[in-house]
PDB file of N, CA and C in Angstrom:
ATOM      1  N   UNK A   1       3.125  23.419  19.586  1.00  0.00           N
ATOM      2  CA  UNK A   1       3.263  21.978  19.653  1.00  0.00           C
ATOM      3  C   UNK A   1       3.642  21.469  18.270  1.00  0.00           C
ATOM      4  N   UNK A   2       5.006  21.149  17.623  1.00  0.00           N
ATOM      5  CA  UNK A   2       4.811  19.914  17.094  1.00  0.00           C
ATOM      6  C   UNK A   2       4.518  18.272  16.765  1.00  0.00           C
ATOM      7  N   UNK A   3       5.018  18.068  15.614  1.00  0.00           N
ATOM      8  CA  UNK A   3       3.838  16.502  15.440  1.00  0.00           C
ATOM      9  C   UNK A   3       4.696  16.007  16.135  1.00  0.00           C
ATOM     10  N   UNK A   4       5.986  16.121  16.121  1.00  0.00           N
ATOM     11  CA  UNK A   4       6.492  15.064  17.234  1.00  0.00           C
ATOM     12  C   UNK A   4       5.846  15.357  18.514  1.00  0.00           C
ATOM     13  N   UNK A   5       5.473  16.234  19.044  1.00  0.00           N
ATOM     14  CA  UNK A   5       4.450  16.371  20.287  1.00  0.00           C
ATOM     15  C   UNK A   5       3.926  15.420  20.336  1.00  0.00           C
ATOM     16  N   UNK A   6       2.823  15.624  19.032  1.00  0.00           N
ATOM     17  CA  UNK A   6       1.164  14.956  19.237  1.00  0.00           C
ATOM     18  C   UNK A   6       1.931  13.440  19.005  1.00  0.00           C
ATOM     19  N   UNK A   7       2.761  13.280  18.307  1.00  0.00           N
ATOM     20  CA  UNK A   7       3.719  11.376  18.611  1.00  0.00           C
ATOM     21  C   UNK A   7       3.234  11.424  20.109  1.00  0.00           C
ATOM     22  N   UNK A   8       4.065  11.708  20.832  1.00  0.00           N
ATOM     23  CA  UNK A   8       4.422  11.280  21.911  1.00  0.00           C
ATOM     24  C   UNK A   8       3.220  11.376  23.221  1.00  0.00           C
ATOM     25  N   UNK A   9       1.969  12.152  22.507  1.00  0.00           N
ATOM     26  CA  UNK A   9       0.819  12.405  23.279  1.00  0.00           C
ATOM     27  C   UNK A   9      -0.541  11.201  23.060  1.00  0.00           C
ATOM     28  N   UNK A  10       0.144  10.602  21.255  1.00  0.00           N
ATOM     29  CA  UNK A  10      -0.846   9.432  20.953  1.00  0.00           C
ATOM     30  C   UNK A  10       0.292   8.242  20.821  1.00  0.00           C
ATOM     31  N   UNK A  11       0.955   8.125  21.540  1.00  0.00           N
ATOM     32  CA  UNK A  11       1.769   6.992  21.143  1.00  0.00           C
ATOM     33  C   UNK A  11       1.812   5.981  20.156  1.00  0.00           C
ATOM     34  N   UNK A  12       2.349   6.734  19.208  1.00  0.00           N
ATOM     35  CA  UNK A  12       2.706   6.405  17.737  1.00  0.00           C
ATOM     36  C   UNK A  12       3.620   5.115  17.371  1.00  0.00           C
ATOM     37  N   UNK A  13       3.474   4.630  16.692  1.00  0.00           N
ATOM     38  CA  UNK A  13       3.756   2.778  16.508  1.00  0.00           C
ATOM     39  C   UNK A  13       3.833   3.110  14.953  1.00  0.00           C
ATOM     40  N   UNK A  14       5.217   2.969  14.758  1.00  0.00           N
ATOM     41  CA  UNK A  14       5.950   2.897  13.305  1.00  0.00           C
ATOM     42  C   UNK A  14       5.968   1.621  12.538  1.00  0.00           C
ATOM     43  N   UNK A  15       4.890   1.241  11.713  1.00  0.00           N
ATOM     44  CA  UNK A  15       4.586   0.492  10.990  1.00  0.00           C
ATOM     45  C   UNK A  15       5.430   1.025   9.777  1.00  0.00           C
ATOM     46  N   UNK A  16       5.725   1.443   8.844  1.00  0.00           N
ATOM     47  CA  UNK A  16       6.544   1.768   7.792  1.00  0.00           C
ATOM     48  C   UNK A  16       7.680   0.612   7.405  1.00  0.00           C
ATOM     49  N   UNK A  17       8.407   0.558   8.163  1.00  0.00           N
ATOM     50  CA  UNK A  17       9.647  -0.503   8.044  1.00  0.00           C
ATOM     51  C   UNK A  17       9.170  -1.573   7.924  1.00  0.00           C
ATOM     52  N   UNK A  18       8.002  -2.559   8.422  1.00  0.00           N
ATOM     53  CA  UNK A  18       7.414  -3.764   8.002  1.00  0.00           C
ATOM     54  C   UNK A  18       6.488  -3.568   7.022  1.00  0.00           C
ATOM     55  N   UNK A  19       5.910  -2.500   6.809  1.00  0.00           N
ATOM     56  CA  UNK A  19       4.719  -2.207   5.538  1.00  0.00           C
ATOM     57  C   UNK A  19       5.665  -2.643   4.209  1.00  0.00           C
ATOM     58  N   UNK A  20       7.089  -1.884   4.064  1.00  0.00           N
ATOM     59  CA  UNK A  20       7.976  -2.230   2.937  1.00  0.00           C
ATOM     60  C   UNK A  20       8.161  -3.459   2.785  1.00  0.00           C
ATOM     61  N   UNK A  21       8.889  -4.125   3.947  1.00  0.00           N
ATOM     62  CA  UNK A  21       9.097  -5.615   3.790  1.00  0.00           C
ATOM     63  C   UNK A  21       8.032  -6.171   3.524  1.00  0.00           C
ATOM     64  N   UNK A  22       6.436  -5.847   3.659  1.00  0.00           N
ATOM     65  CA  UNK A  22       5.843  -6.620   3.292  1.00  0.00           C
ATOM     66  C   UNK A  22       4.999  -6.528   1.588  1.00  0.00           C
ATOM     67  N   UNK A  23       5.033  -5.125   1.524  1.00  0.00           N
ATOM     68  CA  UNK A  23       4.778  -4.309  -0.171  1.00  0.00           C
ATOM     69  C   UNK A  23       5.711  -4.286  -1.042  1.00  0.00           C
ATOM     70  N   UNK A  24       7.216  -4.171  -0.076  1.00  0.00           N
ATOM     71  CA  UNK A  24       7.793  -3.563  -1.295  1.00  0.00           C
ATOM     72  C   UNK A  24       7.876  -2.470  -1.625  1.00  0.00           C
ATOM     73  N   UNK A  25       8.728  -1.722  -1.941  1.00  0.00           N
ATOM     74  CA  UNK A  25       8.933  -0.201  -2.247  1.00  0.00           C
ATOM     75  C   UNK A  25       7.619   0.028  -3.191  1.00  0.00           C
ATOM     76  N   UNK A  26       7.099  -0.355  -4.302  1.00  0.00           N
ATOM     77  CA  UNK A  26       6.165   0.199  -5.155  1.00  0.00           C
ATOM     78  C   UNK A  26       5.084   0.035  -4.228  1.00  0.00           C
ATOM     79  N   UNK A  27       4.673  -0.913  -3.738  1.00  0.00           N
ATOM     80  CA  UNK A  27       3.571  -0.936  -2.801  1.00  0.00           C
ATOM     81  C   UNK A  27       3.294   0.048  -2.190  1.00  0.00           C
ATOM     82  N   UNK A  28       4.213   0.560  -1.335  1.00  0.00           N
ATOM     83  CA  UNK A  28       4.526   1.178   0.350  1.00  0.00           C
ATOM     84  C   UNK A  28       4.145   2.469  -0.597  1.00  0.00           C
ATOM     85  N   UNK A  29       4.665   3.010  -1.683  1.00  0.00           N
ATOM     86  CA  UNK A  29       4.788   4.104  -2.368  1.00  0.00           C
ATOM     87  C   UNK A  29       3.342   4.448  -2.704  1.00  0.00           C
ATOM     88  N   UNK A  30       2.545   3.710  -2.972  1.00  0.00           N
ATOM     89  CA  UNK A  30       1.395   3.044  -3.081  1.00  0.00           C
ATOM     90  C   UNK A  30       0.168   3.406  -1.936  1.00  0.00           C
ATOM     91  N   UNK A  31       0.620   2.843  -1.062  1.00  0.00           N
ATOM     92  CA  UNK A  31      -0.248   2.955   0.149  1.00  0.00           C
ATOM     93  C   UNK A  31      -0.050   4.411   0.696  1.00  0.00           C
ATOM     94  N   UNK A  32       1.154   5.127   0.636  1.00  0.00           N
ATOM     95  CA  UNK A  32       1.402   6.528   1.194  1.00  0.00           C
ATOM     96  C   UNK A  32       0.051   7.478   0.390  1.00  0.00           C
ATOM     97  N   UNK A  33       0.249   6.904  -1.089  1.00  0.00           N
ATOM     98  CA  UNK A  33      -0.333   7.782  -1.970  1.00  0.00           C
ATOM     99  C   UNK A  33      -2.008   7.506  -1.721  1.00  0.00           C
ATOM    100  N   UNK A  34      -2.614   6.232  -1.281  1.00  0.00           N
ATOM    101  CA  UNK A  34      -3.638   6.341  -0.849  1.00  0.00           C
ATOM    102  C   UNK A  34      -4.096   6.869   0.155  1.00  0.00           C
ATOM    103  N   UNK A  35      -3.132   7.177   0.961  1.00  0.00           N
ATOM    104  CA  UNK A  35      -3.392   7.944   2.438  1.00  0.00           C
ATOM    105  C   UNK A  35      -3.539   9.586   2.094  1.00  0.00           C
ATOM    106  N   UNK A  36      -2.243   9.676   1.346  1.00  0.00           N
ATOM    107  CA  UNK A  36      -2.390  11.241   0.751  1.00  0.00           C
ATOM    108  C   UNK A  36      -3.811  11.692  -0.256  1.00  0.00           C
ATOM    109  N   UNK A  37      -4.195  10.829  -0.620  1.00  0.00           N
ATOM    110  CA  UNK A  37      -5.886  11.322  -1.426  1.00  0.00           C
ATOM    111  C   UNK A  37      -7.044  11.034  -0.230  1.00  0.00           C
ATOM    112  N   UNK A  38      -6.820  10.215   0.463  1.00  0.00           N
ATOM    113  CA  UNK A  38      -8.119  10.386   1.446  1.00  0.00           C
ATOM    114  C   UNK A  38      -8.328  10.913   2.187  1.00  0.00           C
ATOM    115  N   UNK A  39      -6.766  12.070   2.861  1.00  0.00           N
ATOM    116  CA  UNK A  39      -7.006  13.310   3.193  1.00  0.00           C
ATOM    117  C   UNK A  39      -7.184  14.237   2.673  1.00  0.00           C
ATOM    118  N   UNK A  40      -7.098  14.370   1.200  1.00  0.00           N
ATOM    119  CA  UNK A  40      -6.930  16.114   0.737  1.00  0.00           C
ATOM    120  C   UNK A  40      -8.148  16.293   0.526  1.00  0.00           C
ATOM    121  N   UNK A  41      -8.365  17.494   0.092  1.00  0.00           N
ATOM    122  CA  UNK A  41      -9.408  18.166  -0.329  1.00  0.00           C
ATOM    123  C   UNK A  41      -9.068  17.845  -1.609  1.00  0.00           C
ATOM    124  N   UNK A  42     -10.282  17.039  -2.405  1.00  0.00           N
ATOM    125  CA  UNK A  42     -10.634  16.691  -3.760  1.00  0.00           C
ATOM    126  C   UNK A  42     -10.405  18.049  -4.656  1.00  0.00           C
ATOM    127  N   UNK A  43     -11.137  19.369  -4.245  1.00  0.00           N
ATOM    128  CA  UNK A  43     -11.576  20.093  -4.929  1.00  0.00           C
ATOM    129  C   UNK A  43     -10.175  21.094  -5.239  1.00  0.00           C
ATOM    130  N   UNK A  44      -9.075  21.325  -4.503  1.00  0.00           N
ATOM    131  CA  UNK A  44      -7.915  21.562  -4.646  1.00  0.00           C
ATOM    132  C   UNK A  44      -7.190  20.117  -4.576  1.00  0.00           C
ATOM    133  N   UNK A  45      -6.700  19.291  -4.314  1.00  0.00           N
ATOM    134  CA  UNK A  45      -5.896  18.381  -4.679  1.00  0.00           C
ATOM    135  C   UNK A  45      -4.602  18.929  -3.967  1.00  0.00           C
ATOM    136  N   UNK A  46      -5.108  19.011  -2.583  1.00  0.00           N
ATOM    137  CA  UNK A  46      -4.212  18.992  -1.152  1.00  0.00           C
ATOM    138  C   UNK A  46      -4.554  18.552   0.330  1.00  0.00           C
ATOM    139  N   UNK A  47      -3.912  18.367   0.864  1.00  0.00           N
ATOM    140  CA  UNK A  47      -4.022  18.025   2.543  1.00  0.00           C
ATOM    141  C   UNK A  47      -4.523  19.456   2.972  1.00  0.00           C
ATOM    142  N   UNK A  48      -5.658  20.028   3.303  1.00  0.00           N
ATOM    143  CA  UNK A  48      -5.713  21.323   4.180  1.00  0.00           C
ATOM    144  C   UNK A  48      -6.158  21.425   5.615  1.00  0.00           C
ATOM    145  N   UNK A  49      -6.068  22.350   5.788  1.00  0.00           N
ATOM    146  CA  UNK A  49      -6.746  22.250   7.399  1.00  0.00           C
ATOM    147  C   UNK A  49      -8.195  21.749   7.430  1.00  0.00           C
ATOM    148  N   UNK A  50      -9.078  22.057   6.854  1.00  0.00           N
ATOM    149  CA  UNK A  50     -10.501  21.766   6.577  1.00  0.00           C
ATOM    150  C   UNK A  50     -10.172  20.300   6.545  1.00  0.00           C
ATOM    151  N   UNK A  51      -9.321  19.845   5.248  1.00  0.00           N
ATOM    152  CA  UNK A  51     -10.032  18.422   5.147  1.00  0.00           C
ATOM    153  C   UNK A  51      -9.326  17.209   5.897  1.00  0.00           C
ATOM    154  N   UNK A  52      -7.797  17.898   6.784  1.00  0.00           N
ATOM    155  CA  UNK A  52      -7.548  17.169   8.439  1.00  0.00           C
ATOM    156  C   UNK A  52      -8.454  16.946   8.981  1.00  0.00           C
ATOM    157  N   UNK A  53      -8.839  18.517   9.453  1.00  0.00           N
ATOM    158  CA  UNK A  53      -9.779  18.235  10.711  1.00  0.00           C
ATOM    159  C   UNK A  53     -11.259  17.531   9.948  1.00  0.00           C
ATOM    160  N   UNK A  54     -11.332  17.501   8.995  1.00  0.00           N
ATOM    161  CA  UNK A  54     -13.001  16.375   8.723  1.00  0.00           C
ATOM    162  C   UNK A  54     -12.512  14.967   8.885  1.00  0.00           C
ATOM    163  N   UNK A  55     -10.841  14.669   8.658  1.00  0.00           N
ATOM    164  CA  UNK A  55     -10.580  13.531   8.868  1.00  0.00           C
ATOM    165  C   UNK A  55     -10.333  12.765  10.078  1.00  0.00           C
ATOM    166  N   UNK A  56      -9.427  13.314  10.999  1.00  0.00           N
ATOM    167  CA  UNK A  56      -9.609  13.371  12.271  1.00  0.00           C
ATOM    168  C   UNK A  56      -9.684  12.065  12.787  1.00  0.00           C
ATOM    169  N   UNK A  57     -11.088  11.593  12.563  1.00  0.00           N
ATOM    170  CA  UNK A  57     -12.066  10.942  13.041  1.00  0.00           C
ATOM    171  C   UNK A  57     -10.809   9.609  12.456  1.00  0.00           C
ATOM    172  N   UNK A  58     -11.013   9.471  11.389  1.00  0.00           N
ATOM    173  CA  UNK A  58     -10.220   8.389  10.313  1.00  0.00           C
ATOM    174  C   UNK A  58      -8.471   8.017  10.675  1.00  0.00           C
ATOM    175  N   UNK A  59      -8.273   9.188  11.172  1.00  0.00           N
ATOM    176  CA  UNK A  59      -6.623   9.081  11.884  1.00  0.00           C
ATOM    177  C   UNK A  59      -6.907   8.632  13.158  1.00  0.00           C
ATOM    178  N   UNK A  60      -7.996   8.473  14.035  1.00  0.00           N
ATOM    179  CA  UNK A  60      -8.517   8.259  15.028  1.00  0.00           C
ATOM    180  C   UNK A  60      -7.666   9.589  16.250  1.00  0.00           C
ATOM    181  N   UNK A  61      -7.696  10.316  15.715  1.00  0.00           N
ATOM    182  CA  UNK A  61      -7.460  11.909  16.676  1.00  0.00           C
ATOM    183  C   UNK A  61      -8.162  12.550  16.787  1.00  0.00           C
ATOM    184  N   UNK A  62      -9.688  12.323  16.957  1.00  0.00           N
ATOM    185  CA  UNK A  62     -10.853  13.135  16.855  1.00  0.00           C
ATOM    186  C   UNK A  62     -10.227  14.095  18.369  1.00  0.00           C
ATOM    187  N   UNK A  63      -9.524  13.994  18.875  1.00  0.00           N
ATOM    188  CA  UNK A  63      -9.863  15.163  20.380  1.00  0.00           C
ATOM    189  C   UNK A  63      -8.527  16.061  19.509  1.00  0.00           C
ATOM    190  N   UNK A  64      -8.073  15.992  18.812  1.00  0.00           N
ATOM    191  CA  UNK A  64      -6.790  17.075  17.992  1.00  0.00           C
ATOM    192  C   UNK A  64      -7.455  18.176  18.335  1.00  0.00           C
ATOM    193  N   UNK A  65      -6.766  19.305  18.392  1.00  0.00           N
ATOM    194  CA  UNK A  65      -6.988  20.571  18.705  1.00  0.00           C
ATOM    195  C   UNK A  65      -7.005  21.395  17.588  1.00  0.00           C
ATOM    196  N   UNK A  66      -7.347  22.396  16.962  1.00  0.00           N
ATOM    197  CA  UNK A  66      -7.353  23.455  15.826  1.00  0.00           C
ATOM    198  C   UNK A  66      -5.659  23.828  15.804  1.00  0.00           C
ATOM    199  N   UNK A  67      -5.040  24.148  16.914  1.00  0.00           N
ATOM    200  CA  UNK A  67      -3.974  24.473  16.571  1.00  0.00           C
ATOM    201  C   UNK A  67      -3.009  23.381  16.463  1.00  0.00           C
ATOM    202  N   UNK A  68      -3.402  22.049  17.232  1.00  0.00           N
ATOM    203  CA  UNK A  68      -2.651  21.067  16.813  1.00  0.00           C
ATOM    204  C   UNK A  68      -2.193  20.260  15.040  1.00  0.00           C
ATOM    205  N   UNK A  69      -3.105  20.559  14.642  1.00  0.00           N
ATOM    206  CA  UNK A  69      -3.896  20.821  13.342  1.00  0.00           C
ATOM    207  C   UNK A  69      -2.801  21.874  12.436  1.00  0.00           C
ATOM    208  N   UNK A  70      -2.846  22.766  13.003  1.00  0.00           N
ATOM    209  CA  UNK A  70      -2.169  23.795  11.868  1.00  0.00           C
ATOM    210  C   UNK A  70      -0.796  23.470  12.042  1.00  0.00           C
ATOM    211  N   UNK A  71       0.111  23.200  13.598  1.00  0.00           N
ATOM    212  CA  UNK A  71       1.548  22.096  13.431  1.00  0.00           C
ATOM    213  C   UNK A  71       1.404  21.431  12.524  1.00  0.00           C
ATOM    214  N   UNK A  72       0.747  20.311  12.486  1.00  0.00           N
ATOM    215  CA  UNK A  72       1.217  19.063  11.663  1.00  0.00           C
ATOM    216  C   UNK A  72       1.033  19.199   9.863  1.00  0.00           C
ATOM    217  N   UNK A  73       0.188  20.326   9.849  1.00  0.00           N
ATOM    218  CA  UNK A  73       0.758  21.333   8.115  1.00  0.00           C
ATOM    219  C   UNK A  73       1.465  21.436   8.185  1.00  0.00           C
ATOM    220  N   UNK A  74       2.085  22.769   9.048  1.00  0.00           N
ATOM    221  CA  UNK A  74       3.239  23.386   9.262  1.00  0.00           C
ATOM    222  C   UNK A  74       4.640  22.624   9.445  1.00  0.00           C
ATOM    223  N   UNK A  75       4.628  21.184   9.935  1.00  0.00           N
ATOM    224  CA  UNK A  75       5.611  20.329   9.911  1.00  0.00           C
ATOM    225  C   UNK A  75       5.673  19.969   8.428  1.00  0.00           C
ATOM    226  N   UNK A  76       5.059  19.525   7.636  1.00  0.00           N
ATOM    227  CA  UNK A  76       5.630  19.478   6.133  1.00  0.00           C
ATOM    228  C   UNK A  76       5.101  20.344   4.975  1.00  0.00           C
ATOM    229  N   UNK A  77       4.481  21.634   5.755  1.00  0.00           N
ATOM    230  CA  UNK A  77       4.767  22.788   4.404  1.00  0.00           C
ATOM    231  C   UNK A  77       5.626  23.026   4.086  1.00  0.00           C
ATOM    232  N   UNK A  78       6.514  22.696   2.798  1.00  0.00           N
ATOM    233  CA  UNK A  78       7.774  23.151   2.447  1.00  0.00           C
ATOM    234  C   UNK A  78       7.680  24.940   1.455  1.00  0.00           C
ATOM    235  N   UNK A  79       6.483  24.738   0.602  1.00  0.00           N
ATOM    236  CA  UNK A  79       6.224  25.901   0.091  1.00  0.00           C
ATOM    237  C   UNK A  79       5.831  27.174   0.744  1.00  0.00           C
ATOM    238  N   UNK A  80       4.755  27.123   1.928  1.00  0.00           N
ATOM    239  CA  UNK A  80       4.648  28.176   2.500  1.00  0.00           C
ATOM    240  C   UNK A  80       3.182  28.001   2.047  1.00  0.00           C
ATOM    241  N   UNK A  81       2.360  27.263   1.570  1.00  0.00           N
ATOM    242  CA  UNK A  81       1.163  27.564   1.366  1.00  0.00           C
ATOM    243  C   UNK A  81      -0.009  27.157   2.070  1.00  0.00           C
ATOM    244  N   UNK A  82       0.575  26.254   3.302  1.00  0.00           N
ATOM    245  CA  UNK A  82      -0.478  26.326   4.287  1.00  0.00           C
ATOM    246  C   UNK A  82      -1.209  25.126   4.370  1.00  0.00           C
ATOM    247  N   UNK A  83      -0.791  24.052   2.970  1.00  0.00           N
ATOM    248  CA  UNK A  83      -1.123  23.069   2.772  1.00  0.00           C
ATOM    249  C   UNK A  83      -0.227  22.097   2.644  1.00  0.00           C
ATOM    250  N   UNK A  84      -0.649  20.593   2.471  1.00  0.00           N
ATOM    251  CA  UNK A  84       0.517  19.774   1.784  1.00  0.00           C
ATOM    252  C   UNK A  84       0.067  19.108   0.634  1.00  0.00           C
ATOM    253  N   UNK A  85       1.107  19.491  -0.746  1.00  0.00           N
ATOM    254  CA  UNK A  85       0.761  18.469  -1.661  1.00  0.00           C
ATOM    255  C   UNK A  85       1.155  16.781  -1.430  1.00  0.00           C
ATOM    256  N   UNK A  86       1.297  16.004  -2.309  1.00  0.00           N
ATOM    257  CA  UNK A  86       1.449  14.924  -2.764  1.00  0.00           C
ATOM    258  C   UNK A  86       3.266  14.398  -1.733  1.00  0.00           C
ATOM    259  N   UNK A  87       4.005  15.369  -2.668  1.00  0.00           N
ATOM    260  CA  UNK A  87       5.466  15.329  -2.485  1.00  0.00           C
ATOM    261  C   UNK A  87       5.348  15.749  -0.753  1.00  0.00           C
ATOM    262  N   UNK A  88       4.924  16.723  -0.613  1.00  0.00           N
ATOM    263  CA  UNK A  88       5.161  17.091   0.820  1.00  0.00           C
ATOM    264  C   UNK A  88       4.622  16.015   1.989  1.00  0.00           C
ATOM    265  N   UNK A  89       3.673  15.911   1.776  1.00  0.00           N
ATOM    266  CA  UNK A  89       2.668  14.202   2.277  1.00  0.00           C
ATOM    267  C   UNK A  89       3.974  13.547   2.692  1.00  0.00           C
ATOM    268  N   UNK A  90       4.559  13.058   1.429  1.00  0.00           N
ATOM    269  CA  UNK A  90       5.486  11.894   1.306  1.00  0.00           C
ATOM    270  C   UNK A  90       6.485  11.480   1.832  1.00  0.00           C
ATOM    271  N   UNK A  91       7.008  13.314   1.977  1.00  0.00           N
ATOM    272  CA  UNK A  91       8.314  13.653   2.497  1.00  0.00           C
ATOM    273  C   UNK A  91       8.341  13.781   4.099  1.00  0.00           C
ATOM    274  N   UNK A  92       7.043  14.078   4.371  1.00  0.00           N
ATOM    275  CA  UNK A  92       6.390  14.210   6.115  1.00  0.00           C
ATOM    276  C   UNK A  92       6.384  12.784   6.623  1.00  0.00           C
ATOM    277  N   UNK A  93       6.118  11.905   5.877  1.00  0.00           N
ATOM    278  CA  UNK A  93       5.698  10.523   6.184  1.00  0.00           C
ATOM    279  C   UNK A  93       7.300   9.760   6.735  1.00  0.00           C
ATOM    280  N   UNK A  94       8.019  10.296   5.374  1.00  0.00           N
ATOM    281  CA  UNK A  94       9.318   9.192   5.628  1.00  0.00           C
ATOM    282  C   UNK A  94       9.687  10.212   7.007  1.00  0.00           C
ATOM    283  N   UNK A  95      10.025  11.527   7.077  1.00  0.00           N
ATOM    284  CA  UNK A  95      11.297  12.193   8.102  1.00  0.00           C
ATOM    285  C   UNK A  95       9.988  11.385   9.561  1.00  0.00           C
ATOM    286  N   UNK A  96       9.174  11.227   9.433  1.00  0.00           N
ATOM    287  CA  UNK A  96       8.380  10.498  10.710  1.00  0.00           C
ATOM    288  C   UNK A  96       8.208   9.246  11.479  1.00  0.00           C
ATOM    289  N   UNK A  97       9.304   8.458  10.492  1.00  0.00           N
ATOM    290  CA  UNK A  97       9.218   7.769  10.853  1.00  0.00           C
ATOM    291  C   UNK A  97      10.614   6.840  10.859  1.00  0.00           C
ATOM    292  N   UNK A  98      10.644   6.697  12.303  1.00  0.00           N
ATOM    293  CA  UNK A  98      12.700   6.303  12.792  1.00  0.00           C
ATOM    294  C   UNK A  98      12.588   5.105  11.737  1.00  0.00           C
ATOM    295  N   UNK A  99      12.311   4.451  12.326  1.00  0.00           N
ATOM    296  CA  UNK A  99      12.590   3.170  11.311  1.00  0.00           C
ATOM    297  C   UNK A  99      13.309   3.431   9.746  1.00  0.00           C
ATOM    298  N   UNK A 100      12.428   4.194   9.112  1.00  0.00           N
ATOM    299  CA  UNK A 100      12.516   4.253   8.138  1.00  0.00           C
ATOM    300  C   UNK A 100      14.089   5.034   7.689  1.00  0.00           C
ATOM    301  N   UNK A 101      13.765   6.344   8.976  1.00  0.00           N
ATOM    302  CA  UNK A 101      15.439   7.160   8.772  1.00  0.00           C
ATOM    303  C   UNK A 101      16.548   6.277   9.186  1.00  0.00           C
ATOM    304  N   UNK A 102      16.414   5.175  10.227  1.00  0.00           N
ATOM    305  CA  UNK A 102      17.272   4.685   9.977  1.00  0.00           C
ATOM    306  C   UNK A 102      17.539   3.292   9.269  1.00  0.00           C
ATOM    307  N   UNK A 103      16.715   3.082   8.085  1.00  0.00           N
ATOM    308  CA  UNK A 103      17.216   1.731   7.106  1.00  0.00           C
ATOM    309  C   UNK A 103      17.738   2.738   6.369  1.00  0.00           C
ATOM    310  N   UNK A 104      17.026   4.154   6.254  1.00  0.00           N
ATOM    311  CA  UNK A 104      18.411   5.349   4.772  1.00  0.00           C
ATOM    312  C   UNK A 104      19.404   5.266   5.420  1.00  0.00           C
ATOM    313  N   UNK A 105      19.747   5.385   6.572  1.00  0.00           N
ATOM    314  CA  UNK A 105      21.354   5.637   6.611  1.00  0.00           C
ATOM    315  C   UNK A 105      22.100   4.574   6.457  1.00  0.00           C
ATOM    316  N   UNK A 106      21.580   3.827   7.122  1.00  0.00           N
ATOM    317  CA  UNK A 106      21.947   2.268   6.801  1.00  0.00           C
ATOM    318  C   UNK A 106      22.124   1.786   5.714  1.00  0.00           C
ATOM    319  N   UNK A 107      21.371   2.149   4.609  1.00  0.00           N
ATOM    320  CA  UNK A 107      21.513   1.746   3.224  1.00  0.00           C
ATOM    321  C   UNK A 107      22.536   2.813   2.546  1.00  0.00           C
ATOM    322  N   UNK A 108      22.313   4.122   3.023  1.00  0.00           N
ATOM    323  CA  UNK A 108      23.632   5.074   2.299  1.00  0.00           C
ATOM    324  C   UNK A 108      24.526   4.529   3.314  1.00  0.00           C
ATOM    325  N   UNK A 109      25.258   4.412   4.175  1.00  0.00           N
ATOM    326  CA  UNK A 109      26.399   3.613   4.958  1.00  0.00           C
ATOM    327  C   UNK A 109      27.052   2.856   3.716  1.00  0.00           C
ATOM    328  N   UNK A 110      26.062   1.316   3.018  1.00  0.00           N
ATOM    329  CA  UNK A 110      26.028   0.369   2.869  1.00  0.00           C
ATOM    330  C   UNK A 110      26.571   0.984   1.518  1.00  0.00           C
ATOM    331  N   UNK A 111      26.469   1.654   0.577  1.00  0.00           N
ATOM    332  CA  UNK A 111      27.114   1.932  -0.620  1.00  0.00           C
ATOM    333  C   UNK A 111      27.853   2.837  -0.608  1.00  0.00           C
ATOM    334  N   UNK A 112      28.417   3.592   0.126  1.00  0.00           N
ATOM    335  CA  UNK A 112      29.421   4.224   0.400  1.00  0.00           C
ATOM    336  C   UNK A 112      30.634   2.699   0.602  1.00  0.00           C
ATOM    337  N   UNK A 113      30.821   1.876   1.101  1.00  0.00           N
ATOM    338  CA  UNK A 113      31.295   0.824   1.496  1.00  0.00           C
ATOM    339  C   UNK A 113      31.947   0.342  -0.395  1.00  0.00           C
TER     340      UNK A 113
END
């Protein structure tokens, strides 16, 4: 199962595109990065499986499955280590969210022009 799965199993509502309009790029950049520390594990200074599933509760997916769990790593491990840093967080967040992929194209469109 990927996270686009578990999207379409918790019907997911893309707030991102109005979070900006309403933060602002430094903001929004901002708020990602608070999301990315209140999942990781403090003691490494990553998203891991351990400190998902303690969060769970806080994403309000407490019925997530163990292996549902190791997808949605596995959707933005770029290194191979089983975890996500900071950058990877970040990079999981934007490809997740349409809105957002499509104001980039829209905006690369717009300067290509």
């Amino acid at each position: 199962m990927s996270i686009m799965d578990v999207d379409e199993l918790y019907d997911f509502e893309d707030y991102f595109p109005s979070m900006i309009q309403r933060l602002g790029s430094e903001g929004f950049m901002g708020e990602l990065c608070s999301g990315f520390y209140l999942l990781m594990d403090v003691t490494k200074g990553l998203i891991t499986f351990e400190s998902l599933k303690k969060n769970t509760l806080v994403l309000g997916l407490h019925d997530l499955g163990d292996d549902e769990i190791v997808c949605m790593l596995a959707e933005g491990d770029m290194d191979g280590d089983g975890a996500l840093n900071q950058m990877e967080f970040c990079i999981l967040m934007f490809r997740l969210s349409p809105g957002l992929m499509d104001g980039s194209k829209r905006w690369m469109e717009e300067m290509d022009m």
